[in-house]
Each structure stands twice: as structure tokens, then as C-alpha cells.
C-alpha atoms as a PDB file:
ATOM      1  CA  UNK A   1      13.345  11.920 -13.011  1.00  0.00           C
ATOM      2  CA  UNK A   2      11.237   8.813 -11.964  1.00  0.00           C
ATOM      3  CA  UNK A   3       7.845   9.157 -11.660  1.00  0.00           C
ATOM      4  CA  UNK A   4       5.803   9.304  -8.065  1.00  0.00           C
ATOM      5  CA  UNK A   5       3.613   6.331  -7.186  1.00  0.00           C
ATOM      6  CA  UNK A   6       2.354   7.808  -3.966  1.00  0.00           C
ATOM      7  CA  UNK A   7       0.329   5.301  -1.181  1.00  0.00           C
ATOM      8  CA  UNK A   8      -3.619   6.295  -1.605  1.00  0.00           C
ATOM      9  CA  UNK A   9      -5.234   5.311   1.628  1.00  0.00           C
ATOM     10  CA  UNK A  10      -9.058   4.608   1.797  1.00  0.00           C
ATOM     11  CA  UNK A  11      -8.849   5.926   5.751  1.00  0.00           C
ATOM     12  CA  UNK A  12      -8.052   9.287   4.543  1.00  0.00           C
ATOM     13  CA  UNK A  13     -11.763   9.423   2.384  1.00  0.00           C
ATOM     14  CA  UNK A  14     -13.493   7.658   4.866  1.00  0.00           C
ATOM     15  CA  UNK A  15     -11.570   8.710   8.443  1.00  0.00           C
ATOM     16  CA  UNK A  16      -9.744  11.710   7.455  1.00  0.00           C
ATOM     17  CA  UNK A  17      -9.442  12.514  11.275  1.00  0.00           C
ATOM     18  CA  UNK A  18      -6.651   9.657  11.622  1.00  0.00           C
ATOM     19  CA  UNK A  19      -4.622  10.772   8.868  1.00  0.00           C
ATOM     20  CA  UNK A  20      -1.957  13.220  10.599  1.00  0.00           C
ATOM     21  CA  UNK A  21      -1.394  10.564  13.799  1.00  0.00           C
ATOM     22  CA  UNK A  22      -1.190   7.819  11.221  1.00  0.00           C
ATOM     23  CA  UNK A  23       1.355   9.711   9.349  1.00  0.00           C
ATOM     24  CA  UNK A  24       2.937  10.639  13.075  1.00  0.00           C
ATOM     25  CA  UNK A  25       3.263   7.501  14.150  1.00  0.00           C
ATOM     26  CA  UNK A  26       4.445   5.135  11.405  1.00  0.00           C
ATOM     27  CA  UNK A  27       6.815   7.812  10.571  1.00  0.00           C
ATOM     28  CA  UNK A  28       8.440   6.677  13.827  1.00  0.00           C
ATOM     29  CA  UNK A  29       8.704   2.955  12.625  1.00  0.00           C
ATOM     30  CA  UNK A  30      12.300   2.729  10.733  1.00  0.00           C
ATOM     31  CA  UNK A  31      13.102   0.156   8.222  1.00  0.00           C
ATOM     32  CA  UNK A  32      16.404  -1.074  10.100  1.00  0.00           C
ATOM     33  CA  UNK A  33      18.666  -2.004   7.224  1.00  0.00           C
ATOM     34  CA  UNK A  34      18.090   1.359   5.192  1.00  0.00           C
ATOM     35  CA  UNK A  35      17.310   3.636   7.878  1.00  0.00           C
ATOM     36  CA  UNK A  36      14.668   5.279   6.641  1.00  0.00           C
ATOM     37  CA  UNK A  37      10.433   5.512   7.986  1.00  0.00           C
ATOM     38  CA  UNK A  38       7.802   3.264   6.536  1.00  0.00           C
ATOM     39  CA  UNK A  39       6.582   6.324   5.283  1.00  0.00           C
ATOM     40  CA  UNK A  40       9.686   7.876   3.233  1.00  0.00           C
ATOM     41  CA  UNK A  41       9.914   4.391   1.435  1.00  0.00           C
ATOM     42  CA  UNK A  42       6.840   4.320   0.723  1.00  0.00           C
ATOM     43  CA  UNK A  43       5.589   0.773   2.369  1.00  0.00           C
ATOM     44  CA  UNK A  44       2.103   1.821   3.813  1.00  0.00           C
ATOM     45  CA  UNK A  45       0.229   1.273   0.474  1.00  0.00           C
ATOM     46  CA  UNK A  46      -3.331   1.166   1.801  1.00  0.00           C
ATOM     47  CA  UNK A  47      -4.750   1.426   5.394  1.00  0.00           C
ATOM     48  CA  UNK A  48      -9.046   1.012   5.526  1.00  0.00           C
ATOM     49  CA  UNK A  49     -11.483   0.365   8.491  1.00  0.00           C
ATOM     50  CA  UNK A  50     -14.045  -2.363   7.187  1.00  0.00           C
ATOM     51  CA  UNK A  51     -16.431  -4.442   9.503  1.00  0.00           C
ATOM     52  CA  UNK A  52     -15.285  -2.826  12.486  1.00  0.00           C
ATOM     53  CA  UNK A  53     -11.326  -3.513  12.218  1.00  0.00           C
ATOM     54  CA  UNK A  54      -8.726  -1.702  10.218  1.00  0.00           C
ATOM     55  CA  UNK A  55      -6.534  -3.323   6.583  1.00  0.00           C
ATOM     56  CA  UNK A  56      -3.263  -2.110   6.077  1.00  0.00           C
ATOM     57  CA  UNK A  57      -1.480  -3.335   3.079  1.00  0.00           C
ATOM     58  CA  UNK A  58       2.186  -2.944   2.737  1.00  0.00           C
ATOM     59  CA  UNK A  59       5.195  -3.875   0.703  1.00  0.00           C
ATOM     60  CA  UNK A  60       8.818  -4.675   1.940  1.00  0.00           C
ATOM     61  CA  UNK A  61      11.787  -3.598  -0.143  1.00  0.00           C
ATOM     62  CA  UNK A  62      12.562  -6.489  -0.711  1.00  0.00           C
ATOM     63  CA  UNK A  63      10.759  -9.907  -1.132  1.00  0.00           C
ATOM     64  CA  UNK A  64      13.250 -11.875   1.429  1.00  0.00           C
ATOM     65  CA  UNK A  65      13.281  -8.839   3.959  1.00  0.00           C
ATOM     66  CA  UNK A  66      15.044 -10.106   7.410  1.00  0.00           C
ATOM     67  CA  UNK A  67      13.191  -7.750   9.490  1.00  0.00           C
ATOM     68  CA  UNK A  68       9.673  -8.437   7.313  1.00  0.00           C
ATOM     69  CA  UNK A  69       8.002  -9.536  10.454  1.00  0.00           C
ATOM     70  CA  UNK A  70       9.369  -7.333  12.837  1.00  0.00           C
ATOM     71  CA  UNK A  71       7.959  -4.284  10.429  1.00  0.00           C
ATOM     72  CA  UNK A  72       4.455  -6.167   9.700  1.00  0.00           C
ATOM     73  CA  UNK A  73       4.562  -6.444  13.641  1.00  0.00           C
ATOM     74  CA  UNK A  74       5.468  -2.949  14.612  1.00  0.00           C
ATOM     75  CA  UNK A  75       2.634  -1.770  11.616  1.00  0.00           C
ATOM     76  CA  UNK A  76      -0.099  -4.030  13.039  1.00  0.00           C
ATOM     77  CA  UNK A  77       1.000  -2.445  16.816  1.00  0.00           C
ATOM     78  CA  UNK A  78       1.193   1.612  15.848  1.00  0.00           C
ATOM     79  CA  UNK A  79      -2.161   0.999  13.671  1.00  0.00           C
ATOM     80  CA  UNK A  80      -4.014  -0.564  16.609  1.00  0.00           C
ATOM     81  CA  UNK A  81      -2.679   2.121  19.067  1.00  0.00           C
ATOM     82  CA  UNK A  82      -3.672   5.042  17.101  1.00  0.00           C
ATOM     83  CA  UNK A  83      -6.891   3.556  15.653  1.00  0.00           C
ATOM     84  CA  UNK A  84      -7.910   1.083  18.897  1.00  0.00           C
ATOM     85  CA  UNK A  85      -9.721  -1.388  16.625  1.00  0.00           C
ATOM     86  CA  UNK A  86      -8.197  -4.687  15.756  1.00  0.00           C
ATOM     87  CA  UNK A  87      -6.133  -4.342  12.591  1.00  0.00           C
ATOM     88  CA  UNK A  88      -4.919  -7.023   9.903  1.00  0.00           C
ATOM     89  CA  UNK A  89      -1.561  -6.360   7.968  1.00  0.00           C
ATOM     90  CA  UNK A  90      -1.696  -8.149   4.671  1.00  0.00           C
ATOM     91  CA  UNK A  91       1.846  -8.016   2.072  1.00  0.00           C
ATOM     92  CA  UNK A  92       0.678  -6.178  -0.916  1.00  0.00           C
ATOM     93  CA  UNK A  93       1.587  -8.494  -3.906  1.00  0.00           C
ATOM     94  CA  UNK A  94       3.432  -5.216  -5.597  1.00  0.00           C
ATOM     95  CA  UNK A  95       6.852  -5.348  -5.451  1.00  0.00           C
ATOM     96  CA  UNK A  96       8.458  -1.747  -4.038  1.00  0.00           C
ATOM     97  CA  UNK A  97       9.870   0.445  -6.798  1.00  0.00           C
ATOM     98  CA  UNK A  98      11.617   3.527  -6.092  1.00  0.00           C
ATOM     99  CA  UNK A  99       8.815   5.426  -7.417  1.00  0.00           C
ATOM    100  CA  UNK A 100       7.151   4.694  -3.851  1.00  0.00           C
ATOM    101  CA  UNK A 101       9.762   6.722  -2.222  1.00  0.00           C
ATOM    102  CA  UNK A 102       9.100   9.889  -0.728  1.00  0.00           C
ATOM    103  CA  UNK A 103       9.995  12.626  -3.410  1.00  0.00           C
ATOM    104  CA  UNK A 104      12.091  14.612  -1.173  1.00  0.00           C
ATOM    105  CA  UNK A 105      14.008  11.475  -0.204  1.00  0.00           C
ATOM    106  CA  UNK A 106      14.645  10.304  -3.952  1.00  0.00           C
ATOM    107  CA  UNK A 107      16.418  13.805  -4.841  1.00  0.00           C
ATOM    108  CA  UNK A 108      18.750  13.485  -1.638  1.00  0.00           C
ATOM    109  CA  UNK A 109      22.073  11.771  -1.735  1.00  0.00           C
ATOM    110  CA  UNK A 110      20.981   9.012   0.375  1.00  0.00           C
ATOM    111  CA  UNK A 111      23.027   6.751  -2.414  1.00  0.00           C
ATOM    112  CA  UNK A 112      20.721   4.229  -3.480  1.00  0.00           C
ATOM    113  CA  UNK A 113      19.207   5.935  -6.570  1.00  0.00           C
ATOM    114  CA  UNK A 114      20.480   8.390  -8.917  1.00  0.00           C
END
């Protein structure tokens, strides 16, 4: 069993109000050659309001990701919607691990990891 590295976001201290549409609505955004949310894999690493505008880092699954700006795009969009301030999405320099998946997700079959 691999251990969980679970996303800690400074929104939910600070904003906990946003945490449950945040959760909502990335959930909807799909990474497109796996299939699964932003949130089962684990990308979301960090979202924080600072000066008036929101952070979000995030990680791809991998460095060279084809749809990398499509997701970065569709993060930046769902943040702003559900948050309505201007937001920044900044690549995490972490590279994703399996450990950021979901725990549920990693003890399916999905066929990636054991």
C-alpha cells in the first residue's frame, strides 16, 4: 500500500465556505487522456486568495502533458467562476506521484497501479 499525499489547500483555513463548490466544480474538469477529475488524481495541490485574487498550484501527470494548457485553462476558468476574483494558475514544480491519487481510486482496477 502506497502512502497518501493528499492536496492541503490554504482556502479551506482561510475560506472554508468555498471548499464544497471548489471540490464540485473541478471535480467536473476531466483529465482527457486518463479519464479521471483533477480531483481523483490529485492535481489541485494548493488553491489561496492573497491580495485580492486567488493561487492555485497544480501538477500535470506528466511533465510533457498535451492537454497541459487546456487543464491550466479550464482550472483558471472554474476557480474564477466559483470564487469571482481574478485567479493565477502556477505548475507546482512537484512532479505527480501516485500517492496524489484519490485513495478510493488507487484500490480500484482502473489499471495503472497495482
Amino acid at each position: 500500500m502506497i502512502d497518501y499525499n493528499p492536496a492541503e489547500w490554504e482556502i479551506d483555513q482561510t475560506h472554508p465556505q468555498y471548499h464544497n463548490d471548489l471540490i464540485e466544480g473541478l471535480s467536473g474538469l476531466i483529465d482527457k487522456e486518463i479519464g479521471f477529475s483533477f480531483i481523483e488524481l490529485g492535481l489541485i495541490r494548493n488553491i489561496k486568495i492573497e491580495d485580492g485574487s486567488a493561487k492555485v498550484s497544480m501538477v500535470l501527470t506528466t511533465p510533457f502533458c498535451p492537454y497541459g494548457p487546456e487543464m491550466i485553462a479550464d482550472t483558471k476558468a472554474m476557480v474564477e467562476k466559483i470564487l469571482e476574483l481574478p485567479t493565477d494558475v502556477e505548475l507546482s514544480g512537484d512532479l505527480w506521484d501516485p500517492t496524489m491519487l484519490d485513495p478510493e481510486l488507487r484500490d480500484s482496477d482502473w489499471g495503472l497501479f497495482p
